[in-house]
PDB file of N, CA and C in Angstrom:
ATOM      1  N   UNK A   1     165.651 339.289 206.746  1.00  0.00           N
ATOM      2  CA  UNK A   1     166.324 340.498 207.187  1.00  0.00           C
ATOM      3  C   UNK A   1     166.632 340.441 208.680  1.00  0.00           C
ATOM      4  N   UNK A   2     166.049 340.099 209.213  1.00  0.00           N
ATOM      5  CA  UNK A   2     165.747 340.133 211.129  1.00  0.00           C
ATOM      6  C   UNK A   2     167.073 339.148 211.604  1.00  0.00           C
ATOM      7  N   UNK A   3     167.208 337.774 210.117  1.00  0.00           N
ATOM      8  CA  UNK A   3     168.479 336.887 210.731  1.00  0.00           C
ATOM      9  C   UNK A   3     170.011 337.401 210.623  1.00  0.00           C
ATOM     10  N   UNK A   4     169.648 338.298 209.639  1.00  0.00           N
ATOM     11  CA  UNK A   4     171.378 339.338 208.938  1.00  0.00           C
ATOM     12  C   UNK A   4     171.404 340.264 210.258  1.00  0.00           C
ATOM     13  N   UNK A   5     170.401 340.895 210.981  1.00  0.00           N
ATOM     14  CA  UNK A   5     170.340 341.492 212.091  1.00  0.00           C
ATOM     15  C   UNK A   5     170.500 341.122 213.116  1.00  0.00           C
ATOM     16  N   UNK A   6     170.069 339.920 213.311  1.00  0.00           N
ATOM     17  CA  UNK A   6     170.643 338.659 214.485  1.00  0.00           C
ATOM     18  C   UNK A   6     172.597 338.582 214.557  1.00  0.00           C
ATOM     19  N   UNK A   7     172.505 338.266 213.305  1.00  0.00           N
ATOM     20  CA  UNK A   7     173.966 337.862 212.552  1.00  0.00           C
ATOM     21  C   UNK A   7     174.666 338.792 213.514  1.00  0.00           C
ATOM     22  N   UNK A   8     174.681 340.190 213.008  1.00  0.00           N
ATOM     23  CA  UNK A   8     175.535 341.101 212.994  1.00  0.00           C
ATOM     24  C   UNK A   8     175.224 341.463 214.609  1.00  0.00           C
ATOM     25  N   UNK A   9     174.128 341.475 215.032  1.00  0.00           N
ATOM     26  CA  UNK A   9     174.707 341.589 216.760  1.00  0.00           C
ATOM     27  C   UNK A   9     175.478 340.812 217.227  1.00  0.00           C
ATOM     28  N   UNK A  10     175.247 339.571 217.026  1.00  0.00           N
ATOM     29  CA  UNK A  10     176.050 338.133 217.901  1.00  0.00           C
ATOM     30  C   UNK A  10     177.630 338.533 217.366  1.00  0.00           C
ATOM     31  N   UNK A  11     178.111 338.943 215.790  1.00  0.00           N
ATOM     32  CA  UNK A  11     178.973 339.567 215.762  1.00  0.00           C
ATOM     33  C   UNK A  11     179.698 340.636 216.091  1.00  0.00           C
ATOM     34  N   UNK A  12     178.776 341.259 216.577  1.00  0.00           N
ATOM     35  CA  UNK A  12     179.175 342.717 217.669  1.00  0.00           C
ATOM     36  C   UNK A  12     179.369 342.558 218.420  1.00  0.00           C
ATOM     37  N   UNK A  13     178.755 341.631 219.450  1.00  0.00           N
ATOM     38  CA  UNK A  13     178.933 341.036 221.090  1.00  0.00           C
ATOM     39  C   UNK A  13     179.832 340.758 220.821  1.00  0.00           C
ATOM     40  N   UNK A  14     180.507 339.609 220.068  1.00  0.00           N
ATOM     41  CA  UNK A  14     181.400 338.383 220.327  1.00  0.00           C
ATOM     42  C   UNK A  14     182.597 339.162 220.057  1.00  0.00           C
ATOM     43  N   UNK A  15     183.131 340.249 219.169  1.00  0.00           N
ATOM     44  CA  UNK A  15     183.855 341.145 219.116  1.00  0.00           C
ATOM     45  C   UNK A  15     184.295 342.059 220.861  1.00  0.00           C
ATOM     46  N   UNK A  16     183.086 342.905 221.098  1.00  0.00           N
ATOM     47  CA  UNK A  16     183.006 343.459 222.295  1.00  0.00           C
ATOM     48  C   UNK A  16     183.364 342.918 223.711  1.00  0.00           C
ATOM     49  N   UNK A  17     182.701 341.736 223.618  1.00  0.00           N
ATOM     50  CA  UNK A  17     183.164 340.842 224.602  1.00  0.00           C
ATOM     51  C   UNK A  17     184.324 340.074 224.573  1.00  0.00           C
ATOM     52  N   UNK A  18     184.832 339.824 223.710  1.00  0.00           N
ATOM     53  CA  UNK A  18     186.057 339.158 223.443  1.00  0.00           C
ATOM     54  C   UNK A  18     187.207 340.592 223.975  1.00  0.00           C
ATOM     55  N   UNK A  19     186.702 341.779 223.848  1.00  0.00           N
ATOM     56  CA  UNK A  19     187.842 342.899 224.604  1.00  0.00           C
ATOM     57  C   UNK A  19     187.997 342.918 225.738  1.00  0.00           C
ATOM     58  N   UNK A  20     186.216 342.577 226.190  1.00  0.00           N
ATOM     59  CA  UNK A  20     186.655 342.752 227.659  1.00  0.00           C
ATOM     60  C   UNK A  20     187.206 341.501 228.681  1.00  0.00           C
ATOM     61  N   UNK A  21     186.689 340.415 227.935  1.00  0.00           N
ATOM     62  CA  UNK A  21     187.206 339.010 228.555  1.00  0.00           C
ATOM     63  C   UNK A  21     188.627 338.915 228.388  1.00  0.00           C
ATOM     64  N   UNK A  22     189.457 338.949 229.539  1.00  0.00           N
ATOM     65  CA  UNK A  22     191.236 338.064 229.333  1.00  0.00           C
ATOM     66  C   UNK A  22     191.533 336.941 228.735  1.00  0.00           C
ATOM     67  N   UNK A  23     190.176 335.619 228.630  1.00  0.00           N
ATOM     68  CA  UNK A  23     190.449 334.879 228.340  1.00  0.00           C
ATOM     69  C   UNK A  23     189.979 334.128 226.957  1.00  0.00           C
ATOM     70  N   UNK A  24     189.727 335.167 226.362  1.00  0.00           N
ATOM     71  CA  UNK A  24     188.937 335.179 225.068  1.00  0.00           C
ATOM     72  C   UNK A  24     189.621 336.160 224.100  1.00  0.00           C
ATOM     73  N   UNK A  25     189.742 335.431 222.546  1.00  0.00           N
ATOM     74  CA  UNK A  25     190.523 336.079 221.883  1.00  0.00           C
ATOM     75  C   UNK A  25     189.974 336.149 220.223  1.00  0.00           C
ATOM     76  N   UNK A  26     189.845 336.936 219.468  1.00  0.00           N
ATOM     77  CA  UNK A  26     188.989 336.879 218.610  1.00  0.00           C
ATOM     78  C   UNK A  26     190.196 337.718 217.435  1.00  0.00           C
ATOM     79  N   UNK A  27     190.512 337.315 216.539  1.00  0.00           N
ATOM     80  CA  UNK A  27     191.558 337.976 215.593  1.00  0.00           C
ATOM     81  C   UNK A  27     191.004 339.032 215.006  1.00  0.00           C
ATOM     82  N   UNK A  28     189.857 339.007 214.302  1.00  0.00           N
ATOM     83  CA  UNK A  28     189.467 340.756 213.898  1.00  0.00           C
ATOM     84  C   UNK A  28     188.125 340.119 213.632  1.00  0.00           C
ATOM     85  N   UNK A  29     187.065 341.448 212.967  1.00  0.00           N
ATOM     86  CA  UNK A  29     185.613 341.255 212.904  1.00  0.00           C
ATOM     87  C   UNK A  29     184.746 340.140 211.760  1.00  0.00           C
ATOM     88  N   UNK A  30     185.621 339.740 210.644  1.00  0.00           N
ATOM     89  CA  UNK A  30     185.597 338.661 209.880  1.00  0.00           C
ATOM     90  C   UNK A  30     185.572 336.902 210.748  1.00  0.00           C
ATOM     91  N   UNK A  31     186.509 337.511 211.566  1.00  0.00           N
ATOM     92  CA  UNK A  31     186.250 335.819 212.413  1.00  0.00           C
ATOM     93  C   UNK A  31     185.625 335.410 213.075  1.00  0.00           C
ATOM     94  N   UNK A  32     184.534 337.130 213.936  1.00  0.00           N
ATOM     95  CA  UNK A  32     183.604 337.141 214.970  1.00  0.00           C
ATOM     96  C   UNK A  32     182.527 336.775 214.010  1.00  0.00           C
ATOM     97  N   UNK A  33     181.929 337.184 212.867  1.00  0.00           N
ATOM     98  CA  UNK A  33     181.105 336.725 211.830  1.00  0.00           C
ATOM     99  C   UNK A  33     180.945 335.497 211.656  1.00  0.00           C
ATOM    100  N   UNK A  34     182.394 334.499 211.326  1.00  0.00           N
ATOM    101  CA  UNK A  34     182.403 333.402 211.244  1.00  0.00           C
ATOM    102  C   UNK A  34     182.178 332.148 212.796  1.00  0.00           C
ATOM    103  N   UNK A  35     182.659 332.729 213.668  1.00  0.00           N
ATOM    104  CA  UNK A  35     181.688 332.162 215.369  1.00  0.00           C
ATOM    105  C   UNK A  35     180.095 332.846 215.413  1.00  0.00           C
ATOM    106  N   UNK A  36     179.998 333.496 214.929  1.00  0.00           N
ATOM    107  CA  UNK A  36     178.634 333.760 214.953  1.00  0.00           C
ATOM    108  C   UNK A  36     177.519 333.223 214.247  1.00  0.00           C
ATOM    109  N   UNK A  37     178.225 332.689 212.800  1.00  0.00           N
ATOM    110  CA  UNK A  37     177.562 331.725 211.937  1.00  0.00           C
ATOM    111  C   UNK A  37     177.651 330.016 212.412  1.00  0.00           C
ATOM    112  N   UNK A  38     179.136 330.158 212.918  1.00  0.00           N
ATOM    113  CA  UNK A  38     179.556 328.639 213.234  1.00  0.00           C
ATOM    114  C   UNK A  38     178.377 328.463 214.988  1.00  0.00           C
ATOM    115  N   UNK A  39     178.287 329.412 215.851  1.00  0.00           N
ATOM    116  CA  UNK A  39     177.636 329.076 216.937  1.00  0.00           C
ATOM    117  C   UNK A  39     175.819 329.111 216.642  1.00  0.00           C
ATOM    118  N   UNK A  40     175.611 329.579 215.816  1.00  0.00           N
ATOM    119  CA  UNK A  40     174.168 329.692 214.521  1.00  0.00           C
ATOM    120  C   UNK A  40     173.851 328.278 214.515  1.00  0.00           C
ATOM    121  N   UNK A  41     174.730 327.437 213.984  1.00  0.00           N
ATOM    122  CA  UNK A  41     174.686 326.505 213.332  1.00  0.00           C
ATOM    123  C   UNK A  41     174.828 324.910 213.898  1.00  0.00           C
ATOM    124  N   UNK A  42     175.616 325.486 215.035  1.00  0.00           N
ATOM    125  CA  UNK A  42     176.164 324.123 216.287  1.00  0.00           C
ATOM    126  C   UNK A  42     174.607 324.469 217.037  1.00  0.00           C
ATOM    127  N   UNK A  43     173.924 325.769 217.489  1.00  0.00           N
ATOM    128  CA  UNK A  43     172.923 325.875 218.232  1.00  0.00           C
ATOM    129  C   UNK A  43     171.536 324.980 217.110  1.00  0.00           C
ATOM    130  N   UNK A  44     171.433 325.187 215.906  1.00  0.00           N
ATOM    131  CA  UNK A  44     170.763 324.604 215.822  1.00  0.00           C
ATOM    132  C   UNK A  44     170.952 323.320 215.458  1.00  0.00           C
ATOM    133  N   UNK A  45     172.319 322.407 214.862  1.00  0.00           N
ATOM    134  CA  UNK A  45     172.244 320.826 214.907  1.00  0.00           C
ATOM    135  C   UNK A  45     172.501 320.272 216.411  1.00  0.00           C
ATOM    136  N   UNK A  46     173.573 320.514 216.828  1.00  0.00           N
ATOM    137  CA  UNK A  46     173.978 320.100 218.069  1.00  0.00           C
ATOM    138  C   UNK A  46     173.779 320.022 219.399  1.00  0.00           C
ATOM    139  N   UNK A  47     172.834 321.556 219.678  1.00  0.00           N
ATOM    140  CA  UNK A  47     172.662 321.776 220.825  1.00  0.00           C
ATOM    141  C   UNK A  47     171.159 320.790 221.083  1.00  0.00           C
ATOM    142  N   UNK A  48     170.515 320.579 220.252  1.00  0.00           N
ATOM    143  CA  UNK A  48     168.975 319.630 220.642  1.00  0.00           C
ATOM    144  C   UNK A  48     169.531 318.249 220.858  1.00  0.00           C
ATOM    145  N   UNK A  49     170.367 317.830 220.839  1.00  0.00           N
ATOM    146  CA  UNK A  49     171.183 316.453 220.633  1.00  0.00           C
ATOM    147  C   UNK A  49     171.464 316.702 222.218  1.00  0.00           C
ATOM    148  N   UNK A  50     172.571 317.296 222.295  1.00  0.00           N
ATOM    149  CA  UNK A  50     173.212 317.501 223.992  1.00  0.00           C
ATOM    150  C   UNK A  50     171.807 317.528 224.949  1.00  0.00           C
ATOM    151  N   UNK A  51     170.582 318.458 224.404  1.00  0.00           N
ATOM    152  CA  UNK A  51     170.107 318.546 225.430  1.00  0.00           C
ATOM    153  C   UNK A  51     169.154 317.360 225.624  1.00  0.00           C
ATOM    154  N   UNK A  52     168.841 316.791 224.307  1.00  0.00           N
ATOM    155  CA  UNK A  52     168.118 315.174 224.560  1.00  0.00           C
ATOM    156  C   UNK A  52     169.004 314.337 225.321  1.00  0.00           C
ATOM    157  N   UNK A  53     169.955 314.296 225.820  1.00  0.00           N
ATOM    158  CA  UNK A  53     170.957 313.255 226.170  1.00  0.00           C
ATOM    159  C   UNK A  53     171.193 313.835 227.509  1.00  0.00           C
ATOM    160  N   UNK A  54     170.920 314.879 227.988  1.00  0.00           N
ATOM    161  CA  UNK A  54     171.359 315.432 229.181  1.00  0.00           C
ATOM    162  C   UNK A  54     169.592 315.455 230.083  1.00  0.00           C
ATOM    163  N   UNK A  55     168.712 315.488 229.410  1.00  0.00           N
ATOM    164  CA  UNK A  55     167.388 315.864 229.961  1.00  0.00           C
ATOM    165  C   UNK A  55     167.099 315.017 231.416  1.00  0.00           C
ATOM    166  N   UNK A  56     168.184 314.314 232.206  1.00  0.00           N
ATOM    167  CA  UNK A  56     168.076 313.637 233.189  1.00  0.00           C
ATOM    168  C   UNK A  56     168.808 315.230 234.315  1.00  0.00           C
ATOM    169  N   UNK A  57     169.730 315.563 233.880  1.00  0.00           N
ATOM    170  CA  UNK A  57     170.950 316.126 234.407  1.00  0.00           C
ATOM    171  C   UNK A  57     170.492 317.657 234.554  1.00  0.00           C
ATOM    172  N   UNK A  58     169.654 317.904 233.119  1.00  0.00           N
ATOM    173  CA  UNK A  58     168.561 319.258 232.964  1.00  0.00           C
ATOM    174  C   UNK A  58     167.729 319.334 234.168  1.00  0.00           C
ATOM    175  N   UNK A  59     166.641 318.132 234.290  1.00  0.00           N
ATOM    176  CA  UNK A  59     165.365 318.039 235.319  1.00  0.00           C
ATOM    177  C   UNK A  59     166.197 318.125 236.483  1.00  0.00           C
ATOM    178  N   UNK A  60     167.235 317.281 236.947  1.00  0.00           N
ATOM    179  CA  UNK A  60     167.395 317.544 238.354  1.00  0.00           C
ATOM    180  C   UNK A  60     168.205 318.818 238.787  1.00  0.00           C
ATOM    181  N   UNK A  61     168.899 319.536 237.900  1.00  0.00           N
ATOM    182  CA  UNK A  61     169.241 320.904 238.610  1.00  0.00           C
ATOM    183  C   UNK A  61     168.734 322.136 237.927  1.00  0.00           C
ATOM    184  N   UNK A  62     167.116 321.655 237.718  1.00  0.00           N
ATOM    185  CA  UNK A  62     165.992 322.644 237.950  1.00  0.00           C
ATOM    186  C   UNK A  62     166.162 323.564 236.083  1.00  0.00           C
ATOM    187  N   UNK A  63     166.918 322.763 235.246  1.00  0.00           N
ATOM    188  CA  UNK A  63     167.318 324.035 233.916  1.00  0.00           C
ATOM    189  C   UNK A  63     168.565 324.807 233.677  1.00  0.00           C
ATOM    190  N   UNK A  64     169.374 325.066 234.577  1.00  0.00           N
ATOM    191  CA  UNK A  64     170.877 325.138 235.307  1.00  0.00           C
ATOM    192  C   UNK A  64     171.975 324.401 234.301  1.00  0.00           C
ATOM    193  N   UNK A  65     171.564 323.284 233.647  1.00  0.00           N
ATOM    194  CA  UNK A  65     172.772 322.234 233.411  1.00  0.00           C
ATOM    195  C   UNK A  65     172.204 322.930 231.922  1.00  0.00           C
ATOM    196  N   UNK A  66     171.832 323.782 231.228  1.00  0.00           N
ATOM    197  CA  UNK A  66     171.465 324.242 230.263  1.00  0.00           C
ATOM    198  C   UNK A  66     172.777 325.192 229.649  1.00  0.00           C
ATOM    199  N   UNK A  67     173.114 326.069 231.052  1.00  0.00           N
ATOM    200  CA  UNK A  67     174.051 326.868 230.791  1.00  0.00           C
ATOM    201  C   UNK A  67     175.307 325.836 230.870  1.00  0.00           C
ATOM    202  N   UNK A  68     175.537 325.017 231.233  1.00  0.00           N
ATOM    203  CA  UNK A  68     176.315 324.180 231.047  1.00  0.00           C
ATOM    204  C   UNK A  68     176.693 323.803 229.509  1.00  0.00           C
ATOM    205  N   UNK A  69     175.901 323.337 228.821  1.00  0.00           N
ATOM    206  CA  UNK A  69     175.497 322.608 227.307  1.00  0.00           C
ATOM    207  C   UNK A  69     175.991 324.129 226.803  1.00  0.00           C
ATOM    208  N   UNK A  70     175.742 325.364 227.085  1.00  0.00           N
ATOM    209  CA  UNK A  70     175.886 326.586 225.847  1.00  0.00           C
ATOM    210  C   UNK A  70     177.041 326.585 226.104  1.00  0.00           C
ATOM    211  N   UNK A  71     177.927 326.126 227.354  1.00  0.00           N
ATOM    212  CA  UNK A  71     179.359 326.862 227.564  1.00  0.00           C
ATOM    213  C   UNK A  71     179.962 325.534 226.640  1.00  0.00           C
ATOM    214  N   UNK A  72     179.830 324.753 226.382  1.00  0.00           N
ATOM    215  CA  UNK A  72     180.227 323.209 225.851  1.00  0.00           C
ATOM    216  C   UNK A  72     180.006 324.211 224.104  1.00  0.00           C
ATOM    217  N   UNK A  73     179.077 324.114 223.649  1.00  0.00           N
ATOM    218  CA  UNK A  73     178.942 325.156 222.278  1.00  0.00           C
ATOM    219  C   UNK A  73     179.783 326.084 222.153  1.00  0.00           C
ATOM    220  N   UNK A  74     179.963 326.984 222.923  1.00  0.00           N
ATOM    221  CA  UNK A  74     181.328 328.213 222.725  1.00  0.00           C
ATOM    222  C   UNK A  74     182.428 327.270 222.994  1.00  0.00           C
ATOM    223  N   UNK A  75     182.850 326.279 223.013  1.00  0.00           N
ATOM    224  CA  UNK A  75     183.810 325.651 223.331  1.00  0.00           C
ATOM    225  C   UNK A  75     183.664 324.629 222.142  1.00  0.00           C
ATOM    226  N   UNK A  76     183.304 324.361 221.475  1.00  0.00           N
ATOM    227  CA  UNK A  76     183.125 323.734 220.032  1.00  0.00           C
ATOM    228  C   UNK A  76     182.965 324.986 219.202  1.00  0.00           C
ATOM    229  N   UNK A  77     182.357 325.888 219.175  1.00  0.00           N
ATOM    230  CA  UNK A  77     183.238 327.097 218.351  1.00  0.00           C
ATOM    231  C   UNK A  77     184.861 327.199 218.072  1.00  0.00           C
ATOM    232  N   UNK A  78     185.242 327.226 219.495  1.00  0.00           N
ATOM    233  CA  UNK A  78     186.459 327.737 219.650  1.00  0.00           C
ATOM    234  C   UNK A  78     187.291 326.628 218.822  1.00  0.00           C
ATOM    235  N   UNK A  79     186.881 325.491 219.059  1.00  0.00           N
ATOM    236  CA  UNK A  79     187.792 324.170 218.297  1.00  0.00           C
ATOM    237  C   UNK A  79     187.211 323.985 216.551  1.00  0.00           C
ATOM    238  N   UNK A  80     186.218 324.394 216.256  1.00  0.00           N
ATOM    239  CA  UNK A  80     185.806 324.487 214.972  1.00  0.00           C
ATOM    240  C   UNK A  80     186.638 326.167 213.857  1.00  0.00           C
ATOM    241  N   UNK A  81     186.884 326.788 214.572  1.00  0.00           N
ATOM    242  CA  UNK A  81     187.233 328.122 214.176  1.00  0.00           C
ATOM    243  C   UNK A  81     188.102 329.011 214.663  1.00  0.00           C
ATOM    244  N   UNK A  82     189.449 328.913 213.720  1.00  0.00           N
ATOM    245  CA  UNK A  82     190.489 329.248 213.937  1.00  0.00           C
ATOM    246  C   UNK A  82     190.622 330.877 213.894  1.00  0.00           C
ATOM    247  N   UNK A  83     191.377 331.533 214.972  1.00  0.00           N
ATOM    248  CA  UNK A  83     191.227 332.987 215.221  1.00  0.00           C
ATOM    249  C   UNK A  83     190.323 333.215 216.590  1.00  0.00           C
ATOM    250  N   UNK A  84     189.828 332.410 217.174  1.00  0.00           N
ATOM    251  CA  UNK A  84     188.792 332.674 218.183  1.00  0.00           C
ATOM    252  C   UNK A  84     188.936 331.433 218.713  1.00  0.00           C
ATOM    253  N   UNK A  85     189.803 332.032 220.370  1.00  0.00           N
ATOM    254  CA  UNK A  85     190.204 331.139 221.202  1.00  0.00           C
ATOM    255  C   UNK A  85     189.755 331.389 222.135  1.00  0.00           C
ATOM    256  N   UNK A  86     189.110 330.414 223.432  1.00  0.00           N
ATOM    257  CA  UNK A  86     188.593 330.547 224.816  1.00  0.00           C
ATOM    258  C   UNK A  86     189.967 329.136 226.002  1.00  0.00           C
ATOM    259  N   UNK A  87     190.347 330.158 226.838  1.00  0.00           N
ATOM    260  CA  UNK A  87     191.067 329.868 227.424  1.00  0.00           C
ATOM    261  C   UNK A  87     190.106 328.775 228.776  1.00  0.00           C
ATOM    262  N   UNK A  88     189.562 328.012 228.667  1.00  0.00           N
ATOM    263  CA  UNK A  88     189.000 327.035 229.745  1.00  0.00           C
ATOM    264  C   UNK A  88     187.301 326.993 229.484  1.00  0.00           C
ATOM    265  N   UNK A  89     186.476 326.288 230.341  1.00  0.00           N
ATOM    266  CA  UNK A  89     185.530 325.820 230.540  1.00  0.00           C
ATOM    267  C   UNK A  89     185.125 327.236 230.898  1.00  0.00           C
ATOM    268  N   UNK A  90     185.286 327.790 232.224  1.00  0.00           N
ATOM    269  CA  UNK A  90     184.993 328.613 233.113  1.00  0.00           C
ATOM    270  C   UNK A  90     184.414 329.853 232.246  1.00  0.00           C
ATOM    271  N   UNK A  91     185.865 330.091 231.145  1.00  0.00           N
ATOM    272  CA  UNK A  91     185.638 331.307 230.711  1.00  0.00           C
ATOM    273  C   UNK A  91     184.191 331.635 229.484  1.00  0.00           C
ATOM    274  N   UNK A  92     184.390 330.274 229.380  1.00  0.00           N
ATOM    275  CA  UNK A  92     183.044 329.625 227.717  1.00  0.00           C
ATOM    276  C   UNK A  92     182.060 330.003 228.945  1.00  0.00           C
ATOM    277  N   UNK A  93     181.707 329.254 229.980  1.00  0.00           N
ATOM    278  CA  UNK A  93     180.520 329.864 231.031  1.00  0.00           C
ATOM    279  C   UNK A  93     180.064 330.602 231.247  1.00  0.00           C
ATOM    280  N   UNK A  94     181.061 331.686 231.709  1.00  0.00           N
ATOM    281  CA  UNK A  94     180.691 333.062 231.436  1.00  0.00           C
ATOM    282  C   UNK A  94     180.718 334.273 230.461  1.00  0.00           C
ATOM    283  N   UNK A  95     181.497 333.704 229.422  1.00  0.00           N
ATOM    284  CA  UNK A  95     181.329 333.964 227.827  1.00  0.00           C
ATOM    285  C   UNK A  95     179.692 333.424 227.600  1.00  0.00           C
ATOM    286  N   UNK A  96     179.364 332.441 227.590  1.00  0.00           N
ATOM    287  CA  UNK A  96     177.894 332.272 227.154  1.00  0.00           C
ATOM    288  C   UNK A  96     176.814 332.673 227.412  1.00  0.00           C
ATOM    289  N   UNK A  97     176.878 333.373 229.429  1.00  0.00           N
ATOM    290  CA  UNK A  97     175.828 333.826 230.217  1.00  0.00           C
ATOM    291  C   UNK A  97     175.522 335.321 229.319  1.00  0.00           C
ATOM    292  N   UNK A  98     176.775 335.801 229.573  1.00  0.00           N
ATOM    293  CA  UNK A  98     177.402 337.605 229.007  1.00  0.00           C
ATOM    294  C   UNK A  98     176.472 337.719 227.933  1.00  0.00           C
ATOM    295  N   UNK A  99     176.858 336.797 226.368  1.00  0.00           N
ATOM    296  CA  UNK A  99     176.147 336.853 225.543  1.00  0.00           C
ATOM    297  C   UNK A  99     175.196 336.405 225.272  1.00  0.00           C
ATOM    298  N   UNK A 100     174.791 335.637 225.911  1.00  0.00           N
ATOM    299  CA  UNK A 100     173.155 335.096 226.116  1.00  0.00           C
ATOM    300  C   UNK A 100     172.052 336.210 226.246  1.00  0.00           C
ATOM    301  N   UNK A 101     172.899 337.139 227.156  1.00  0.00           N
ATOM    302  CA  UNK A 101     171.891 337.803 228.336  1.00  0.00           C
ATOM    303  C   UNK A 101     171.657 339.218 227.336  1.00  0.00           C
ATOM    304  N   UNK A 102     172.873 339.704 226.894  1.00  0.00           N
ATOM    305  CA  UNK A 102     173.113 340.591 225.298  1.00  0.00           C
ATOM    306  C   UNK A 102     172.243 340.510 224.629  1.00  0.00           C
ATOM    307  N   UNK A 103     172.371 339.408 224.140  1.00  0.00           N
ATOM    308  CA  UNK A 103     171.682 338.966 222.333  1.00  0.00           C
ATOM    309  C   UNK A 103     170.183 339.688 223.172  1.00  0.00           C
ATOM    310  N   UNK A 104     169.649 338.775 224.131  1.00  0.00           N
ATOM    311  CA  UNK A 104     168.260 339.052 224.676  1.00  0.00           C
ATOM    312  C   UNK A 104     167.576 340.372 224.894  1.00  0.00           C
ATOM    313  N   UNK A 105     168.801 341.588 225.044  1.00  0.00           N
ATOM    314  CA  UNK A 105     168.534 342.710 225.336  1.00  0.00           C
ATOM    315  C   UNK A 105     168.669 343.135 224.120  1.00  0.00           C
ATOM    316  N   UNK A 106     169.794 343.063 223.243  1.00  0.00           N
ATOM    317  CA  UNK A 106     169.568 343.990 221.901  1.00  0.00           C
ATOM    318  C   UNK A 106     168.467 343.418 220.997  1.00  0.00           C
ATOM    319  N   UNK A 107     168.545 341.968 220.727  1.00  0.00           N
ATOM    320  CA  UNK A 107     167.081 341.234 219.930  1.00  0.00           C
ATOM    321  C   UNK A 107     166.112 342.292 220.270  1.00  0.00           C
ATOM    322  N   UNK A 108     165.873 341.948 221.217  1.00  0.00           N
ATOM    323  CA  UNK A 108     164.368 342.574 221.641  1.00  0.00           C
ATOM    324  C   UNK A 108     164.460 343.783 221.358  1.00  0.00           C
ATOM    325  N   UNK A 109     165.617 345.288 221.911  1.00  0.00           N
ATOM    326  CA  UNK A 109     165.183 346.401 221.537  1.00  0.00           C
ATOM    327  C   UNK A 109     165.487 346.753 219.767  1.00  0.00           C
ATOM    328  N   UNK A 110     166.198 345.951 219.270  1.00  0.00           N
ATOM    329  CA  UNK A 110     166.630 345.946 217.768  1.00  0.00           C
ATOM    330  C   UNK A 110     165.355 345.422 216.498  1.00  0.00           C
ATOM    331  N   UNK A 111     165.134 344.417 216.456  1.00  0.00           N
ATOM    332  CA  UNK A 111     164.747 343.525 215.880  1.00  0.00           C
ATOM    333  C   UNK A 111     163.107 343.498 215.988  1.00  0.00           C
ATOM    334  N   UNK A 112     162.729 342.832 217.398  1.00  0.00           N
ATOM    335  CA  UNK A 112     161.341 342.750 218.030  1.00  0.00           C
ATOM    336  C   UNK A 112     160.568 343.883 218.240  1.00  0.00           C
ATOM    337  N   UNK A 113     160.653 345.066 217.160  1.00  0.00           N
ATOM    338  CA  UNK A 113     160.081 346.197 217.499  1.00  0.00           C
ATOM    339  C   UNK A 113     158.488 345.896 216.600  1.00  0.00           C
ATOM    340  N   UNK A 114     157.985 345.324 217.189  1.00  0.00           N
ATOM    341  CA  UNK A 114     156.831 345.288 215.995  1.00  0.00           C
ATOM    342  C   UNK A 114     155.212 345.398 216.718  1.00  0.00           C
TER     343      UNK A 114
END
């Protein structure tokens, strides 16, 4: 139950935020579902891969090159899933911080009530 609740925030953000970002474009709430499953799914095969291969690049700018690797993930969303477009690197960057920082605040007051 807690992951259908996960689900549907990351689909709420990615909706919400996609209004307020210029450079982010999301066709309607069916496709934010489907980046939300597709970034689900790249976070858990892909992203332990990037970060084993980067763990030189991680240690020396202190954990930093982390947000790097998530903006690289919203940017393999965007090329995996049609309807949900990110206009550059820059914008996946701060597309990823935005909803990073989200998920962390609603998880916790949503979900983690226990």
């Amino acid at each position: 139950m807690n992951l259908l609740i996960k689900l549907l925030i990351t689909t709420v953000l990615i909706v919400v935020i996609a209004h307020f970002f210029p450079g982010i474009s999301v066709d309607n709430f069916s496709t934010a579902l489907i980046v939300a499953v597709v970034l689900g799914l790249l976070n858990v095969f892909i992203k332990p891969i990037l970060v084993l291969f980067t763990i030189p690049a991680t240690i020396l700018t202190l954990g930093l090159f982390l947000l790097v690797i998530n903006a690289v993930i919203i940017m393999l969303a965007d090329y995996f899933v049609d309807g949900f477009h990110v206009n550059g690197f820059w914008i996946a960057f701060l597309f990823s911080i935005v909803l990073s920082v989200f998920q962390s605040v609603l998880n916790k007051i949503l979900v983690d009530e226990k």
